[in-house]
PDB file of N, CA and C in Angstrom:
ATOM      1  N   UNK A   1     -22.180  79.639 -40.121  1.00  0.00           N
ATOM      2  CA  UNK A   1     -21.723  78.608 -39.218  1.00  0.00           C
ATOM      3  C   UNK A   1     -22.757  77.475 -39.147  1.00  0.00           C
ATOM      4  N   UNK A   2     -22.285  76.990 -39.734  1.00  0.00           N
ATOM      5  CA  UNK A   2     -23.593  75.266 -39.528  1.00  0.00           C
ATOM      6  C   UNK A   2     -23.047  74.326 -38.566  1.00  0.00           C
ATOM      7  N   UNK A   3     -24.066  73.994 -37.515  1.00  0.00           N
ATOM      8  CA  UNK A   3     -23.670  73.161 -36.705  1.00  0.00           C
ATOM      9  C   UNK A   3     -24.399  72.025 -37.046  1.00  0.00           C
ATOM     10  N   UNK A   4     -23.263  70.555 -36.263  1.00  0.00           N
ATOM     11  CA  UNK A   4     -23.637  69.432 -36.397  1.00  0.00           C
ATOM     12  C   UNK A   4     -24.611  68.995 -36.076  1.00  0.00           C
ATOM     13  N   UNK A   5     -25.813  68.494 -36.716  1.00  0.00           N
ATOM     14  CA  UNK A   5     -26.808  67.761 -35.987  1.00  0.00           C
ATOM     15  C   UNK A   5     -26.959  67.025 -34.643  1.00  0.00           C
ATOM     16  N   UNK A   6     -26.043  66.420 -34.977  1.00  0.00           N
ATOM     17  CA  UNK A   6     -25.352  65.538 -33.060  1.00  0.00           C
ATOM     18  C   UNK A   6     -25.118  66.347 -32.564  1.00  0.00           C
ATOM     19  N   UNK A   7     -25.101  67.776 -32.471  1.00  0.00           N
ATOM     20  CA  UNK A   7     -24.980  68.757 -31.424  1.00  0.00           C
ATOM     21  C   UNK A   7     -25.703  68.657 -30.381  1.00  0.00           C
ATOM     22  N   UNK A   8     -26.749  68.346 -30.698  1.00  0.00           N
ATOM     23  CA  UNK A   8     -28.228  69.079 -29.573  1.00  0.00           C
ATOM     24  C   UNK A   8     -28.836  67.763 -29.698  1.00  0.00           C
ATOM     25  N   UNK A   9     -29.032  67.791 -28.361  1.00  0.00           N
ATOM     26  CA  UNK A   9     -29.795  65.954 -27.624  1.00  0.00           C
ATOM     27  C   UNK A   9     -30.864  66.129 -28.470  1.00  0.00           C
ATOM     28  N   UNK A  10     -31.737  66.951 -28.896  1.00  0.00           N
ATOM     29  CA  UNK A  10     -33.125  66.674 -30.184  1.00  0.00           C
ATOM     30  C   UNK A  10     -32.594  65.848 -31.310  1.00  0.00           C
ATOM     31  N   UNK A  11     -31.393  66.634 -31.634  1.00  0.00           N
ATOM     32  CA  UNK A  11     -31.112  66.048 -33.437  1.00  0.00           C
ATOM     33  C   UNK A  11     -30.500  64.551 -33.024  1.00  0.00           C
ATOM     34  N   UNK A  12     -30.000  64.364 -32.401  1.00  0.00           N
ATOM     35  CA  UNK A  12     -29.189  63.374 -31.664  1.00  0.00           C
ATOM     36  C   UNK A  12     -30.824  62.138 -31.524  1.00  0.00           C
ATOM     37  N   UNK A  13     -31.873  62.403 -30.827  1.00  0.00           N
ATOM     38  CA  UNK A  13     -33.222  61.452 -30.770  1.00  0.00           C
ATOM     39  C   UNK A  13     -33.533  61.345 -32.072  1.00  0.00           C
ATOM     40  N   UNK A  14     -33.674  62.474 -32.888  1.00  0.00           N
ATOM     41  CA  UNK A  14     -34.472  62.726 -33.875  1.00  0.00           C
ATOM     42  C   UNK A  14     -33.251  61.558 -35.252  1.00  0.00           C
ATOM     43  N   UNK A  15     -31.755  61.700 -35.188  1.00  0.00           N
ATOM     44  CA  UNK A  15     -31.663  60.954 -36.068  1.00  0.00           C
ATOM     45  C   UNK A  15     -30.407  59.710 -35.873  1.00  0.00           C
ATOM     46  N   UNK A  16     -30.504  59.249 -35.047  1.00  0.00           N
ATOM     47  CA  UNK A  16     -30.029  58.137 -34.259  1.00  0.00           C
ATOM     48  C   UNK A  16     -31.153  57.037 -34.665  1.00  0.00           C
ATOM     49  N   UNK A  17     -30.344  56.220 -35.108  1.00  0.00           N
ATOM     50  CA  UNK A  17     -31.470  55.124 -35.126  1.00  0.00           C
ATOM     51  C   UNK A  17     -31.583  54.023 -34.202  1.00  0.00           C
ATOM     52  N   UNK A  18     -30.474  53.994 -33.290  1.00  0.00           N
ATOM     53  CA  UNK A  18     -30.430  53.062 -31.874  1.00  0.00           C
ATOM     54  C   UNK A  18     -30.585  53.693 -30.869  1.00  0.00           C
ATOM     55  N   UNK A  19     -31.279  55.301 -30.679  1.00  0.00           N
ATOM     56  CA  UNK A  19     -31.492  55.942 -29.365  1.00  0.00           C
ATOM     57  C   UNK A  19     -32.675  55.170 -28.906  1.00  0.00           C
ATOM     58  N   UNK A  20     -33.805  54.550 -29.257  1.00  0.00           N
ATOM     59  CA  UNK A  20     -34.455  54.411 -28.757  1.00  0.00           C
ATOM     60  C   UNK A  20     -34.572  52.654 -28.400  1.00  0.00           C
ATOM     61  N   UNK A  21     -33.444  52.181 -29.107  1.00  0.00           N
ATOM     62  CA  UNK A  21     -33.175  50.953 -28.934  1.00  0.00           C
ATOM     63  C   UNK A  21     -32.211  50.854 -27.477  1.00  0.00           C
ATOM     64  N   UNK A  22     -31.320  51.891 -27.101  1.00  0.00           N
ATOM     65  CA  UNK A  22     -30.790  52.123 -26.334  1.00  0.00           C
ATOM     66  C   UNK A  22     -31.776  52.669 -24.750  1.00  0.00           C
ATOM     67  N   UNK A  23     -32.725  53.277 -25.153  1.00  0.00           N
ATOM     68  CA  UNK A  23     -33.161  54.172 -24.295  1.00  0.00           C
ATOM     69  C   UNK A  23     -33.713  52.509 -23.528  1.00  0.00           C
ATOM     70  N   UNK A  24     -34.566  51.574 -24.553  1.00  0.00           N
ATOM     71  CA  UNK A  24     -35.375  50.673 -23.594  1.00  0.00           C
ATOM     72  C   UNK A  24     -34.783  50.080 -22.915  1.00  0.00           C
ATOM     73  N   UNK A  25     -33.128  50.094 -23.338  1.00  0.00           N
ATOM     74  CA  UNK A  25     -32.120  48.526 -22.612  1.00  0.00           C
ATOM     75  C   UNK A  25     -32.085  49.837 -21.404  1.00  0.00           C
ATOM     76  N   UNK A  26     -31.734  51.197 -21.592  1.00  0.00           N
ATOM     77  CA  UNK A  26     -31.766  51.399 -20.061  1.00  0.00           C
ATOM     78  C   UNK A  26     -32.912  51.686 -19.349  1.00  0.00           C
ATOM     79  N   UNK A  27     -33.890  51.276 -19.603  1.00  0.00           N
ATOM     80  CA  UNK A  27     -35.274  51.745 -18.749  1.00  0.00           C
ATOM     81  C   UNK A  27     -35.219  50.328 -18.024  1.00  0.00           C
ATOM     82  N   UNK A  28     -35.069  48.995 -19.479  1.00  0.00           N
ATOM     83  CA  UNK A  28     -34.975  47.685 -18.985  1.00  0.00           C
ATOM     84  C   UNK A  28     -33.596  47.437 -17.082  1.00  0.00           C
ATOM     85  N   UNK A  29     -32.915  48.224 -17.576  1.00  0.00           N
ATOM     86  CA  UNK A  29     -32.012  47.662 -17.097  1.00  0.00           C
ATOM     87  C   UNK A  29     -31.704  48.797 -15.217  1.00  0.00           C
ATOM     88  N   UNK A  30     -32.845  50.053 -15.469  1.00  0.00           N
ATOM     89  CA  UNK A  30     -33.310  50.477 -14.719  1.00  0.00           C
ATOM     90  C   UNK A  30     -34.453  49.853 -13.963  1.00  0.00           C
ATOM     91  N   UNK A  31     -35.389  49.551 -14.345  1.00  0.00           N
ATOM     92  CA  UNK A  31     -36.154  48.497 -13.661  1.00  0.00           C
ATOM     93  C   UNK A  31     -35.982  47.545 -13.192  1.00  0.00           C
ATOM     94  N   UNK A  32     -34.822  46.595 -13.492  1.00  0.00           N
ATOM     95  CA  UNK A  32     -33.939  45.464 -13.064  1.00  0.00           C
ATOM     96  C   UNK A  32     -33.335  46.001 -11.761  1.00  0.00           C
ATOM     97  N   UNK A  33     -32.889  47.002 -11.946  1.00  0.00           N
ATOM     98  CA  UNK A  33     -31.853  47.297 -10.708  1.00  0.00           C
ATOM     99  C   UNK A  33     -32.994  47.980  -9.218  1.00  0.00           C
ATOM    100  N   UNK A  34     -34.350  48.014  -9.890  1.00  0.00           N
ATOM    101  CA  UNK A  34     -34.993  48.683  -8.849  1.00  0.00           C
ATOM    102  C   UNK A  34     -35.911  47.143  -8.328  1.00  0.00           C
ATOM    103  N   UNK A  35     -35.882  46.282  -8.921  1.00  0.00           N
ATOM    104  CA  UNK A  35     -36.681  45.264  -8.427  1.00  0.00           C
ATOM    105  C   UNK A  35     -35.235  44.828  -7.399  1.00  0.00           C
ATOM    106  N   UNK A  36     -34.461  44.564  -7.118  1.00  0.00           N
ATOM    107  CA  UNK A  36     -32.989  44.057  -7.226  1.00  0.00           C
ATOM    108  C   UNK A  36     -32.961  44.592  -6.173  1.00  0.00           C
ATOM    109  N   UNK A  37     -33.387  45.856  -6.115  1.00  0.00           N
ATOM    110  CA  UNK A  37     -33.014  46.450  -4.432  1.00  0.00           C
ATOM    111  C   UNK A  37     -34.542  46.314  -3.370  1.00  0.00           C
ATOM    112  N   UNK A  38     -35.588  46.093  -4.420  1.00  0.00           N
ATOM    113  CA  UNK A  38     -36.440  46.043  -3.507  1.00  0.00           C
ATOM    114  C   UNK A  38     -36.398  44.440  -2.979  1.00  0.00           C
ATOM    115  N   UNK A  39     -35.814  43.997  -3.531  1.00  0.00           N
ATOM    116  CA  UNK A  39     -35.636  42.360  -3.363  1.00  0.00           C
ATOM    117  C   UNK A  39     -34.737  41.922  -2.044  1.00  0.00           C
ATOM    118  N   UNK A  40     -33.220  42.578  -2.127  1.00  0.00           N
ATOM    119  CA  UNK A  40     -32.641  42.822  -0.972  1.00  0.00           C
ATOM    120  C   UNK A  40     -33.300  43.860   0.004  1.00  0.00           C
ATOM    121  N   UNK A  41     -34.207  44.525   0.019  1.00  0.00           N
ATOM    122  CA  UNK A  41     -34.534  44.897   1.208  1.00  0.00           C
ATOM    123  C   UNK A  41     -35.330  43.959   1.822  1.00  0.00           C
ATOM    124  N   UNK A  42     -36.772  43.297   0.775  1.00  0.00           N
ATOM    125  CA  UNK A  42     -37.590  42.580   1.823  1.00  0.00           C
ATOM    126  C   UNK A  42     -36.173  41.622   2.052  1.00  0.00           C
ATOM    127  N   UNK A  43     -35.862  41.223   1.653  1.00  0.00           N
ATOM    128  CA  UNK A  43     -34.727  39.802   2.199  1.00  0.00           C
ATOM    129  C   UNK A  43     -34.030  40.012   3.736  1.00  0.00           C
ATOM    130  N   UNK A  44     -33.648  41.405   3.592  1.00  0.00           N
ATOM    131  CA  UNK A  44     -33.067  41.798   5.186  1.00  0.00           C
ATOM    132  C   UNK A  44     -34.061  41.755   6.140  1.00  0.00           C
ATOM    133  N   UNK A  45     -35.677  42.505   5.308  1.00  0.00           N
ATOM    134  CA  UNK A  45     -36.472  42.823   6.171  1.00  0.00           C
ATOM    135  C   UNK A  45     -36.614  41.155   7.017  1.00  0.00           C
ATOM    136  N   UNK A  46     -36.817  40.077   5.707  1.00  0.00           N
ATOM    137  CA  UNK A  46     -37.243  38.974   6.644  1.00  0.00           C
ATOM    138  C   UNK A  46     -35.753  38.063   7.586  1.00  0.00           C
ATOM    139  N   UNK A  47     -34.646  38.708   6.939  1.00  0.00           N
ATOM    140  CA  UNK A  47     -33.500  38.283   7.923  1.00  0.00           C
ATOM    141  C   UNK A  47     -33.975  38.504   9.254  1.00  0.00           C
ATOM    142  N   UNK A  48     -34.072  39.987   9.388  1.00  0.00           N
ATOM    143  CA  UNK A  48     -34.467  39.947  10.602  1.00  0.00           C
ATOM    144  C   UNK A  48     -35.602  39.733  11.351  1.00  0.00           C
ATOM    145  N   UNK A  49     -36.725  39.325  10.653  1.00  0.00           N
ATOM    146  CA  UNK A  49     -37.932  39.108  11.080  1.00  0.00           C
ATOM    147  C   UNK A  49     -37.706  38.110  11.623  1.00  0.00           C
ATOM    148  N   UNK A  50     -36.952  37.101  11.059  1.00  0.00           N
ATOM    149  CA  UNK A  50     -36.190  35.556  11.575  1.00  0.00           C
ATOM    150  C   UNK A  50     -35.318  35.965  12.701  1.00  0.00           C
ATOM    151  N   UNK A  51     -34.233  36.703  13.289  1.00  0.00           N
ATOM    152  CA  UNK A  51     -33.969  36.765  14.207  1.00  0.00           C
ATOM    153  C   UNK A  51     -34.823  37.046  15.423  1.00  0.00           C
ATOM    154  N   UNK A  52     -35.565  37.943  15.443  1.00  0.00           N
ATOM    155  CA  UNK A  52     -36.476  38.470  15.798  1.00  0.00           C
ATOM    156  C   UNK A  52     -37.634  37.567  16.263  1.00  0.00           C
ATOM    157  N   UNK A  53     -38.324  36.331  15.390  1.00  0.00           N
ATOM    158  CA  UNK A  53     -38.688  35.518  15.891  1.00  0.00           C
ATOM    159  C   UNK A  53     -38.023  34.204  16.592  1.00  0.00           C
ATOM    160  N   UNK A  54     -36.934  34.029  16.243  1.00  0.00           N
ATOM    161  CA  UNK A  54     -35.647  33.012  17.247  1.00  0.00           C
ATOM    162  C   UNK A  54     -35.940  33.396  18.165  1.00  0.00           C
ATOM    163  N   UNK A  55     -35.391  34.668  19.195  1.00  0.00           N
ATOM    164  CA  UNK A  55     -35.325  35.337  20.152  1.00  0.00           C
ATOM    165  C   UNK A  55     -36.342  35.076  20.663  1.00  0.00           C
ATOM    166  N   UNK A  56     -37.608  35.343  20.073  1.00  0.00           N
ATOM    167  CA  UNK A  56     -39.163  35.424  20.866  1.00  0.00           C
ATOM    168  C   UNK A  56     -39.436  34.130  21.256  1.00  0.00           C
ATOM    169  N   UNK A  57     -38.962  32.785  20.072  1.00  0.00           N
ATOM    170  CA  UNK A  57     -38.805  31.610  20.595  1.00  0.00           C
ATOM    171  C   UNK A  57     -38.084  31.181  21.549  1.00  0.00           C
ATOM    172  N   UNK A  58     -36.957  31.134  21.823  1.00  0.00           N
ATOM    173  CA  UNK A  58     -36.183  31.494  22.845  1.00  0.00           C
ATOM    174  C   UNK A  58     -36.657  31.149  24.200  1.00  0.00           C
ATOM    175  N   UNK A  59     -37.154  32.932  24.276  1.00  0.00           N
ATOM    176  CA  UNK A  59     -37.795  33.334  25.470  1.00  0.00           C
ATOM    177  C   UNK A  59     -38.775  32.433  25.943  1.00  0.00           C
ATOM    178  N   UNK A  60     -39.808  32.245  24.955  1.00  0.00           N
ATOM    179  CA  UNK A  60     -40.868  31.632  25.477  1.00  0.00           C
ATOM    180  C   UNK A  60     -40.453  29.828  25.850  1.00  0.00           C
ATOM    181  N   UNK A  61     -39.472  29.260  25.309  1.00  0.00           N
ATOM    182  CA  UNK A  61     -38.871  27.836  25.994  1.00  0.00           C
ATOM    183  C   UNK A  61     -38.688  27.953  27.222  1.00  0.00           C
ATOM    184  N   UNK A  62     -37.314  29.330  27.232  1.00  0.00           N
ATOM    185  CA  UNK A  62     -37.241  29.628  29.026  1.00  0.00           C
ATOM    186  C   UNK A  62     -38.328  29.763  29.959  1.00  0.00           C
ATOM    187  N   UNK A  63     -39.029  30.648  29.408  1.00  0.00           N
ATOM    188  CA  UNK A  63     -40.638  30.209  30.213  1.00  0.00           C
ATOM    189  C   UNK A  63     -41.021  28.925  30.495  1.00  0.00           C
ATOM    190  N   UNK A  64     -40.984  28.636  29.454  1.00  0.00           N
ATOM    191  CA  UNK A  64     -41.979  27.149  29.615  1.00  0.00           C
ATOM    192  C   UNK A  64     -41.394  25.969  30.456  1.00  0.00           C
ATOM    193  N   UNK A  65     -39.924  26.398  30.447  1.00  0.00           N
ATOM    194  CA  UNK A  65     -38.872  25.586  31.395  1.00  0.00           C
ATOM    195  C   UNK A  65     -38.928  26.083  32.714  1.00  0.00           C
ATOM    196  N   UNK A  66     -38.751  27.433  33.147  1.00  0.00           N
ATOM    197  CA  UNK A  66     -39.519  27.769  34.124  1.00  0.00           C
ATOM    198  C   UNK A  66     -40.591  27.228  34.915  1.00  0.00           C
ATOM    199  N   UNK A  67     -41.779  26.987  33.844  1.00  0.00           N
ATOM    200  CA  UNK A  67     -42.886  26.805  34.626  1.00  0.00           C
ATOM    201  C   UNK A  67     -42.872  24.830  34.805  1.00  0.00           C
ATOM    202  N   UNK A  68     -42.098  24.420  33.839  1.00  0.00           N
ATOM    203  CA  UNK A  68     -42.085  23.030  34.449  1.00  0.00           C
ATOM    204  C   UNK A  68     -41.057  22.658  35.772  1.00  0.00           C
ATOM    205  N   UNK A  69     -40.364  23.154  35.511  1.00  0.00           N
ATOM    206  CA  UNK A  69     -39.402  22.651  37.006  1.00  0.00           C
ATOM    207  C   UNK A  69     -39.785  23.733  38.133  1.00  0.00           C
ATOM    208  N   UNK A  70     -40.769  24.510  38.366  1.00  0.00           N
ATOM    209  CA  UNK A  70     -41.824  24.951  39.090  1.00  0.00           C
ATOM    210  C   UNK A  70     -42.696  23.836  39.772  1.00  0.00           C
ATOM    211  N   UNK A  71     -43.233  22.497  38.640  1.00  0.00           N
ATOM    212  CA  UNK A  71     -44.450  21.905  39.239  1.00  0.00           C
ATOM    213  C   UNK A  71     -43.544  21.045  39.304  1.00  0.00           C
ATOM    214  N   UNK A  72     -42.338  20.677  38.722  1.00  0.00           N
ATOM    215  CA  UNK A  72     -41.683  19.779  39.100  1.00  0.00           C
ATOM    216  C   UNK A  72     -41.120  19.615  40.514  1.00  0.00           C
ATOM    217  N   UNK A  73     -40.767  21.096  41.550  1.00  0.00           N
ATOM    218  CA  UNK A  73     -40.526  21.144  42.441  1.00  0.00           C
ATOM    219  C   UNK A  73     -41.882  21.245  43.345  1.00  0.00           C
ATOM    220  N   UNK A  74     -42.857  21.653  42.664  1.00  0.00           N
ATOM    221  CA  UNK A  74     -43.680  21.269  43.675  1.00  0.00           C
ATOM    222  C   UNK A  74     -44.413  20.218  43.634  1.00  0.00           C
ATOM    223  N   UNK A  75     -44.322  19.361  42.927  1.00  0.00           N
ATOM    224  CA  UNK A  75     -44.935  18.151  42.973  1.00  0.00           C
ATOM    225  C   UNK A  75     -43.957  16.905  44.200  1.00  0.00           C
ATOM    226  N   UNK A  76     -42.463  17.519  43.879  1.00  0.00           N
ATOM    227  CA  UNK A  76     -42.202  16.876  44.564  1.00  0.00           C
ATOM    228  C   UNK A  76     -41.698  17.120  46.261  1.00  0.00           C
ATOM    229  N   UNK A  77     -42.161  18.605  46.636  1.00  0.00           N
ATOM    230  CA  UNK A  77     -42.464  18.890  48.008  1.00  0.00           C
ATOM    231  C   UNK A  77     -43.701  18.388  48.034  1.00  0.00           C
ATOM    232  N   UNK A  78     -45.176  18.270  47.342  1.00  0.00           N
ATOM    233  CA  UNK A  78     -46.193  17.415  47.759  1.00  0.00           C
ATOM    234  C   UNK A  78     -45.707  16.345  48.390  1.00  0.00           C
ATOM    235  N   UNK A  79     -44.991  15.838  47.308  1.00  0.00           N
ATOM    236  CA  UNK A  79     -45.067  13.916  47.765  1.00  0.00           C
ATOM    237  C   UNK A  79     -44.421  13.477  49.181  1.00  0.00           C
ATOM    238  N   UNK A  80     -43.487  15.224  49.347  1.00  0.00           N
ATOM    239  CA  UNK A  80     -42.728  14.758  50.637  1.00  0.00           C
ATOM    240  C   UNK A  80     -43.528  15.338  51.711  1.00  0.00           C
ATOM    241  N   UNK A  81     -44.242  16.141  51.614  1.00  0.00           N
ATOM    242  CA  UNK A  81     -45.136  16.389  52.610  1.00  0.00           C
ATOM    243  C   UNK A  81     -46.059  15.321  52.906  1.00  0.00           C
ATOM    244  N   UNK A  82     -47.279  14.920  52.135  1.00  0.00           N
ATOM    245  CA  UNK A  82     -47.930  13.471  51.639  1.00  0.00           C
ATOM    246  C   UNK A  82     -46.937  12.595  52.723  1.00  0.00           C
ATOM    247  N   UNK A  83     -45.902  11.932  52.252  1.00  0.00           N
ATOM    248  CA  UNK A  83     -44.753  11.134  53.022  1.00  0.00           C
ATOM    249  C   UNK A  83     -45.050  11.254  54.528  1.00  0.00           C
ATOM    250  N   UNK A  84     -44.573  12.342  55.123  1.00  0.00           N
ATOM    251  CA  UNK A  84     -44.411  13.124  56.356  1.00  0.00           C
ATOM    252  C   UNK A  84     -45.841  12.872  57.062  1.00  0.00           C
ATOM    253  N   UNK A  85     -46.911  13.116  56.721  1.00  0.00           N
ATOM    254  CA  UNK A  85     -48.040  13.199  57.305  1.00  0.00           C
ATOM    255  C   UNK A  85     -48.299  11.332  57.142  1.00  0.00           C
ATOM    256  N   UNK A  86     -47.935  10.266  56.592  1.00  0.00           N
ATOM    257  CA  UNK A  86     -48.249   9.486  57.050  1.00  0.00           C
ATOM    258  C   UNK A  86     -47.662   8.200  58.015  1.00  0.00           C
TER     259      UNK A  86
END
């Protein structure tokens, strides 16, 4: 019983002459697909790093609006007190 050489993944490396022409397009094309995902992850990562800093911006306007119509109201109970006393 003689079996085919292309039987067994050895004889198949051993006498293929595009296995290894094949093997690089998929290592190539494995490495492509792993940069590809590491690419969409930082990308989400900084999607949301950007939401994330909006928000923090945000907040800190409301503050800062806060603290002006704070001196804004008290500047102008000064002036009416000031007023009053003279």
């Amino acid at each position: 019983m003689d079996k085919n050489i292309a039987d067994s993944p050895e004889n198949y490396v051993n006498y293929n002459p595009d296995y290894n022409e094949e093997l690089e397009e998929n290592l190539y094309l494995l490495a492509l697909q792993k940069r590809l995902a590491l690419m969409k992850k930082d990308r989400k990562k900084a999607e949301q790093d950007t939401i994330l800093l909006k928000n923090r911006l945000n907040l800190l306007k409301g503050e800062e609006d806060k603290v002006i119509r704070y001196f804004k109201m008290k500047l102008i109970i000064d002036m009416e007190k000031s007023r009053s006393n003279t």
